[in-house]
Protein backbone atom coordinates (compact mmCIF):
# COMPACT_ATOMS: atom_id res chain seq x y z
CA UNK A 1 -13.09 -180.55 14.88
CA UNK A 2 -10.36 -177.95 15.74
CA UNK A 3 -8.33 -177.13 18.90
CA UNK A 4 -9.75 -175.11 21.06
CA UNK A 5 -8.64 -173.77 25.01
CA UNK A 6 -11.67 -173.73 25.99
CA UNK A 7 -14.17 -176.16 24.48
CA UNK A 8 -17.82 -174.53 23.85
CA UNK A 9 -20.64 -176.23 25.58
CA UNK A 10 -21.90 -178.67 23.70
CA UNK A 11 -24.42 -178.76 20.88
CA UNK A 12 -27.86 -179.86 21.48
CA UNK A 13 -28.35 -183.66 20.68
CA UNK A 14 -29.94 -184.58 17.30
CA UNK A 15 -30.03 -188.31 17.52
CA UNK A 16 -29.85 -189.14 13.50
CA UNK A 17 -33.15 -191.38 13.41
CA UNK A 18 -35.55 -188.94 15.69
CA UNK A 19 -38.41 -186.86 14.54
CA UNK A 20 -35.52 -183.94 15.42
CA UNK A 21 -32.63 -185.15 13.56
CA UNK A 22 -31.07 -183.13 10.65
CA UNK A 23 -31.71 -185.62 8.37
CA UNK A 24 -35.70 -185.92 9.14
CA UNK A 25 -37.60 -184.50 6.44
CA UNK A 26 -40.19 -182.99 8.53
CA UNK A 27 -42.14 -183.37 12.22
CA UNK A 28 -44.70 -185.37 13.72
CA UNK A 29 -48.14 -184.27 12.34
CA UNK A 30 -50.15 -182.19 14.63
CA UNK A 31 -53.59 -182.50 16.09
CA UNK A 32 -55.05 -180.80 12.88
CA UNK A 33 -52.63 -182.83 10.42
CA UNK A 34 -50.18 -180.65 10.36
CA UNK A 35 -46.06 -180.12 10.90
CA UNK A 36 -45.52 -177.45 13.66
CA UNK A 37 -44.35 -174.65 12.39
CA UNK A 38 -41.20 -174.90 14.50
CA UNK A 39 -38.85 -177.57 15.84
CA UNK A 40 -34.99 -177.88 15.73
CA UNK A 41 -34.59 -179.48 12.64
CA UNK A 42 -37.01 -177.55 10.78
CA UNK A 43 -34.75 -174.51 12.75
CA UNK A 44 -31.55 -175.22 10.89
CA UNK A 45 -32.99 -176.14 7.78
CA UNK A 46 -34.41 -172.84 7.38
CA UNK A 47 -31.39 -171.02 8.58
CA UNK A 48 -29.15 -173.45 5.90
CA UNK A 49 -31.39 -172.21 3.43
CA UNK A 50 -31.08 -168.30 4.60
CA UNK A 51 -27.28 -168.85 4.83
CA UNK A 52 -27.07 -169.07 0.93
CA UNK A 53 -29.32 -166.87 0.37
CA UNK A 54 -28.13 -164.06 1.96
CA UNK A 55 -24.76 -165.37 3.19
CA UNK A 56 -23.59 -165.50 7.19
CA UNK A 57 -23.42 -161.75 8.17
CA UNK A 58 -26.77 -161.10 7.05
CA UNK A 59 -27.96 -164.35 9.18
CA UNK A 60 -29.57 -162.69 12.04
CA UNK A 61 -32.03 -164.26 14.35
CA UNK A 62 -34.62 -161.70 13.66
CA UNK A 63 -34.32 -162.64 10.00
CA UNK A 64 -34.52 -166.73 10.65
CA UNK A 65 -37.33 -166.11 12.36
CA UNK A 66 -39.13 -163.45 9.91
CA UNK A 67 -38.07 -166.24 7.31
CA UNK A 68 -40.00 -168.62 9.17
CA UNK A 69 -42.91 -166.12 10.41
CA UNK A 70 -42.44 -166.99 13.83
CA UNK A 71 -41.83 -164.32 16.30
CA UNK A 72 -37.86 -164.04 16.72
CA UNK A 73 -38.05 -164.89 20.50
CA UNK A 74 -39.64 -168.67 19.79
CA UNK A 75 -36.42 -169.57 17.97
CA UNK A 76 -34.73 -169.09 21.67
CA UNK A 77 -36.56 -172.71 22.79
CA UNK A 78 -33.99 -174.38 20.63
CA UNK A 79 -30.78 -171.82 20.58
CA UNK A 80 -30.09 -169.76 23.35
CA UNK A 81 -27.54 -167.18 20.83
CA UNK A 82 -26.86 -167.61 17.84
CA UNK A 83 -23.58 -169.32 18.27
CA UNK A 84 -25.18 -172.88 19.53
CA UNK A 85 -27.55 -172.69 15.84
CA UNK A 86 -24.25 -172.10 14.28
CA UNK A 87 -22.91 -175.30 15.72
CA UNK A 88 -25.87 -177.17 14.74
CA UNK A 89 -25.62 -175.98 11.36
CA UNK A 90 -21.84 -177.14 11.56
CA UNK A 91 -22.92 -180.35 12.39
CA UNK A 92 -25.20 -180.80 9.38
CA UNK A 93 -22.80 -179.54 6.97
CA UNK A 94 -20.70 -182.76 7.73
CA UNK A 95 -23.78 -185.33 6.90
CA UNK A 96 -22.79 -186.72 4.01
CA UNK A 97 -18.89 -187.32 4.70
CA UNK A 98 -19.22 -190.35 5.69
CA UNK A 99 -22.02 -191.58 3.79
CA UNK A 100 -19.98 -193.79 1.16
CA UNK A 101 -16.94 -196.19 1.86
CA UNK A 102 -13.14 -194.80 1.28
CA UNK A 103 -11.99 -196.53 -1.69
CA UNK A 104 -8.47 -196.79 -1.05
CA UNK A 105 -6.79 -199.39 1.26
CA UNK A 106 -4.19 -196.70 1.33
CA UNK A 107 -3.82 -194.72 4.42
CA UNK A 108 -2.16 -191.76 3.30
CA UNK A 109 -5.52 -191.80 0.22
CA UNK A 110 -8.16 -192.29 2.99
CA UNK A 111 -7.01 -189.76 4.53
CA UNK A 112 -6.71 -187.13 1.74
CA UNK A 113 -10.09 -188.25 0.61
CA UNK A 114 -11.44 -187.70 3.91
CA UNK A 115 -9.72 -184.04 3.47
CA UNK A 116 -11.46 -183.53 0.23
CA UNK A 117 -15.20 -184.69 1.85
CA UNK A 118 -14.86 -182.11 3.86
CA UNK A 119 -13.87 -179.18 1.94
CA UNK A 120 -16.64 -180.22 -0.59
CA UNK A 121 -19.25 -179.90 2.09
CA UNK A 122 -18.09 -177.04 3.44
CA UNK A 123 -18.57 -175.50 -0.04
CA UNK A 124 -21.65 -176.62 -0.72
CA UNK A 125 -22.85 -173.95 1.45
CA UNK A 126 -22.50 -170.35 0.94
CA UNK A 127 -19.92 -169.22 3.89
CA UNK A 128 -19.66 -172.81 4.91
CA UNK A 129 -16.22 -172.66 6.44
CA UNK A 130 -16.95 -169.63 8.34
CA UNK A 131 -19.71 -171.24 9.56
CA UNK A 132 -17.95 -174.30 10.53
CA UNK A 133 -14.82 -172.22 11.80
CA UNK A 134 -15.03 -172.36 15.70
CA UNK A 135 -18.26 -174.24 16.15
CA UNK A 136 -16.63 -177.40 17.94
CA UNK A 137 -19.59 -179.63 17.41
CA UNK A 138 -19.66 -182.89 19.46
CA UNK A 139 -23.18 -184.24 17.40
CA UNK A 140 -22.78 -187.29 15.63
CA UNK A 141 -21.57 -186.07 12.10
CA UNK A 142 -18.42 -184.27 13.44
CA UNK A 143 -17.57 -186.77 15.90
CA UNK A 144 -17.78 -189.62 13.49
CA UNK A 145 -15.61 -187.74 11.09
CA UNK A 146 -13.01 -186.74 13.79
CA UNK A 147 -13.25 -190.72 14.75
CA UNK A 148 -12.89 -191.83 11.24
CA UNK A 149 -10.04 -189.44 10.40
CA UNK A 150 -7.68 -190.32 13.47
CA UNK A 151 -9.08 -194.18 13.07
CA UNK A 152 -6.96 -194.44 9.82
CA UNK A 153 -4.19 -193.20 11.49
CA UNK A 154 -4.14 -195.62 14.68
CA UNK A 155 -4.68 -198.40 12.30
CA UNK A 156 -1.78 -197.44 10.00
CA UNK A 157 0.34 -197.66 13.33
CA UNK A 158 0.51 -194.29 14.43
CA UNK A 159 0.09 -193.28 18.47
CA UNK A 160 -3.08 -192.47 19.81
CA UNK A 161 -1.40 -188.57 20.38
CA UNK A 162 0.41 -188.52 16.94
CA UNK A 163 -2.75 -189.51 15.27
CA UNK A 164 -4.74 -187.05 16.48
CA UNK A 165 -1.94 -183.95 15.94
CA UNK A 166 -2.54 -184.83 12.44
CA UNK A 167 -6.19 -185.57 12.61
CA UNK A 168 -6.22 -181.64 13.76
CA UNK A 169 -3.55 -180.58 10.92
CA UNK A 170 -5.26 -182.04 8.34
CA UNK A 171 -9.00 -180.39 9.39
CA UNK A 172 -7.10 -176.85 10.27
CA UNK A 173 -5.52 -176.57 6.84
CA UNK A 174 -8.50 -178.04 5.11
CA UNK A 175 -10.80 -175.31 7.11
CA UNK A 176 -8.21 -172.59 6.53
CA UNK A 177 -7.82 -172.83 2.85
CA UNK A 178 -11.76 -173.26 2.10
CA UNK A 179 -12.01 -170.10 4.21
CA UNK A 180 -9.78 -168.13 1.80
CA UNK A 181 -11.40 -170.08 -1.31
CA UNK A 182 -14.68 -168.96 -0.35
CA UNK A 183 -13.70 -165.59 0.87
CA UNK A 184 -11.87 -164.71 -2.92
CA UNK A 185 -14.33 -166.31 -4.93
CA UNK A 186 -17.44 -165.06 -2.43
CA UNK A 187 -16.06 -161.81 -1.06
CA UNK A 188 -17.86 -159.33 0.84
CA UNK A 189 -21.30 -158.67 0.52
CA UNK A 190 -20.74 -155.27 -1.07
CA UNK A 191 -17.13 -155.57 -2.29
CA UNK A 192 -17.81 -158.97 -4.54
CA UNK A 193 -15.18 -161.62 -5.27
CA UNK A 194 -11.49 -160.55 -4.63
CA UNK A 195 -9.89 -158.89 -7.93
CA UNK A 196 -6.47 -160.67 -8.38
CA UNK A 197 -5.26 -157.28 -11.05
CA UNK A 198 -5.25 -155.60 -7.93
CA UNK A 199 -1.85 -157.92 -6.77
CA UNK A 200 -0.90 -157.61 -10.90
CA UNK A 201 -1.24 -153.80 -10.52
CA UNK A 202 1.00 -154.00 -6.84
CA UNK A 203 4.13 -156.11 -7.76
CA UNK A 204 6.31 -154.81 -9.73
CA UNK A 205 9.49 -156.63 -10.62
CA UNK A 206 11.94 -154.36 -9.56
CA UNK A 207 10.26 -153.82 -6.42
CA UNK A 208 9.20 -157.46 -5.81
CA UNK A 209 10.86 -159.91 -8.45
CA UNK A 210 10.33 -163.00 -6.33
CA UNK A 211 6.08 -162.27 -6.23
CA UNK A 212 6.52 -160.97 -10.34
CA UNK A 213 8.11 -164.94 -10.96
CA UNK A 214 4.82 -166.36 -8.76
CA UNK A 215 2.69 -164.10 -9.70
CA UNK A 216 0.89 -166.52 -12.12
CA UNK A 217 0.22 -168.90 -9.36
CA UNK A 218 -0.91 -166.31 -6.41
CA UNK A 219 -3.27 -164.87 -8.74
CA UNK A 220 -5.01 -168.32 -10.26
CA UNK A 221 -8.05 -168.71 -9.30
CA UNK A 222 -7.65 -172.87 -9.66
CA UNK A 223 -8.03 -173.42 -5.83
CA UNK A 224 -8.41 -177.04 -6.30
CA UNK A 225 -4.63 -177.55 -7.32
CA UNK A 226 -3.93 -174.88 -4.77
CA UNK A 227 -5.70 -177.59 -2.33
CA UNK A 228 -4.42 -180.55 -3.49
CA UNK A 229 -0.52 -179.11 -3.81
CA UNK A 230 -0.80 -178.37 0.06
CA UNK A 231 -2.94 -181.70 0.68
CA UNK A 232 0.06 -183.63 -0.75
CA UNK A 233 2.43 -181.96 1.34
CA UNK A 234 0.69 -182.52 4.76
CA UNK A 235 0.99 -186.16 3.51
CA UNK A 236 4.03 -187.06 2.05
CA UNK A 237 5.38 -185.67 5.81
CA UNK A 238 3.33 -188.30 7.46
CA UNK A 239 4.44 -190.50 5.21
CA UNK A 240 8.40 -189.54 6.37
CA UNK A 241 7.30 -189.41 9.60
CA UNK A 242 5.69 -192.86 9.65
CA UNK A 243 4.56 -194.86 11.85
CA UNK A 244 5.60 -195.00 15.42
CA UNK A 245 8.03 -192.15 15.26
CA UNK A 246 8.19 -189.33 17.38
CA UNK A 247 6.45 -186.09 15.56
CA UNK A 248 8.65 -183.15 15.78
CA UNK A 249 7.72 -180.32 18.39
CA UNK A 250 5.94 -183.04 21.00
CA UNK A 251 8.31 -183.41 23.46
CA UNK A 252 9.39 -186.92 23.05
């Protein structure tokens, strides 16, 4: 769920209990016994699997398909570009967000557990957030995150509008720093993970003194404290916004 001008069309149903949900395990036998060797599910299973693999610029539908030993053009039945089997992969890397209660009565902890889901899933894939990143999804998973996130906001008291400006903060800043968590820690195919003596090597303190003092934190690689730092920040200004007030920048 992010903003978008100009929403993409949307992704092809999965209902979550057909034979061509994400979650099925496999297709309806065949005449002979057998799964067909192709069907949407099976689709984005395959290309999950050759997203870790080889990682998302190396996921080409010519590969999927070779993957799959089908002939490339078969894979079009399901995904007219390669864009629309990115959102369907979106949509499965939110499965499992909602799959247990929030434990907190809390608001401000649903939500930042809620946060937290979601940058776990998107790291459980290789490239997950860049896969995620401009997908806009409307299958079941993402919508029923989206609806769960701005659902603990209405019923701590905020508007309908306020709630989902935050709703869209709190997904854009999760999605943006699992982006540059993956990105340092992944790197390029043929660069590897980002070298943080390179910045040690840059700032000097005379030059930069400010940088030198933070150096220590720019350069740590702990990106869960670097998440949960800006996590808490994004909340305690809901929390001084509270309920029923205006949020800054609206118009109101």
């Amino acid at each position: 769920m992010s903003a978008a001008s100009t929403p993409s069309p949307p992704s092809p149903p999965i209902p979550p209990s057909s034979p061509s949900s994400p979650g099925a395990r496999s297709a309806a036998p065949t005449g002979r016994g057998r799964p067909p060797k192709l069907d949407q599910v099976r689709t984005v299973e395959a290309a999950l699997a050759l997203l870790d693999e080889v990682g998302l610029d190396a996921l080409t539908m010519r590969r999927l398909a070779e993957a799959m030993d089908v002939r490339a053009g078969a894979l079009y039945r399901y995904f007219a570009t390669k864009h629309e089997l990115l959102t369907a992969m979106a949509e499965v890397l939110l499965a499992d967000c909602l799959e247990r209660p929030l434990s907190s009565p809390d608001w401000s902890e649903r939500l930042a557990e809620l946060a937290r889901r979601m940058r776990t899933a998107l790291l459980g894939r290789r490239d997950g957030a860049r896969v995620y990143a401009g997908t806009h999804a409307t299958g079941a998973h993402t919508l029923g995150f989206a609806d769960a996130l701005i659902g603990v906001l209405r019923e701590a008291g905020f508007a309908a509008d306020a709630a989902a400006r935050a709703a869209l903060t709190l997904v854009n800043f999760t999605l943006g720093h699992t982006l540059e968590e993956q990105a340092a820690l992944q790197g390029a195919a043929d660069e590897g993970p980002a070298d943080p003596d390179l910045l040690r090597a840059a700032v000097t303190p005379g030059q930069y003194p400010h940088l030198a003092a933070a150096l220590p934190v720019l350069t740590s690689t702990d990106f869960t404290a670097h998440f949960e730092f800006g996590l808490g920040l994004l909340l305690q200004g809901l929390r001084a916004l509270g309920p029923g007030s205006t949020p800054p920048g609206t118009g109101g």
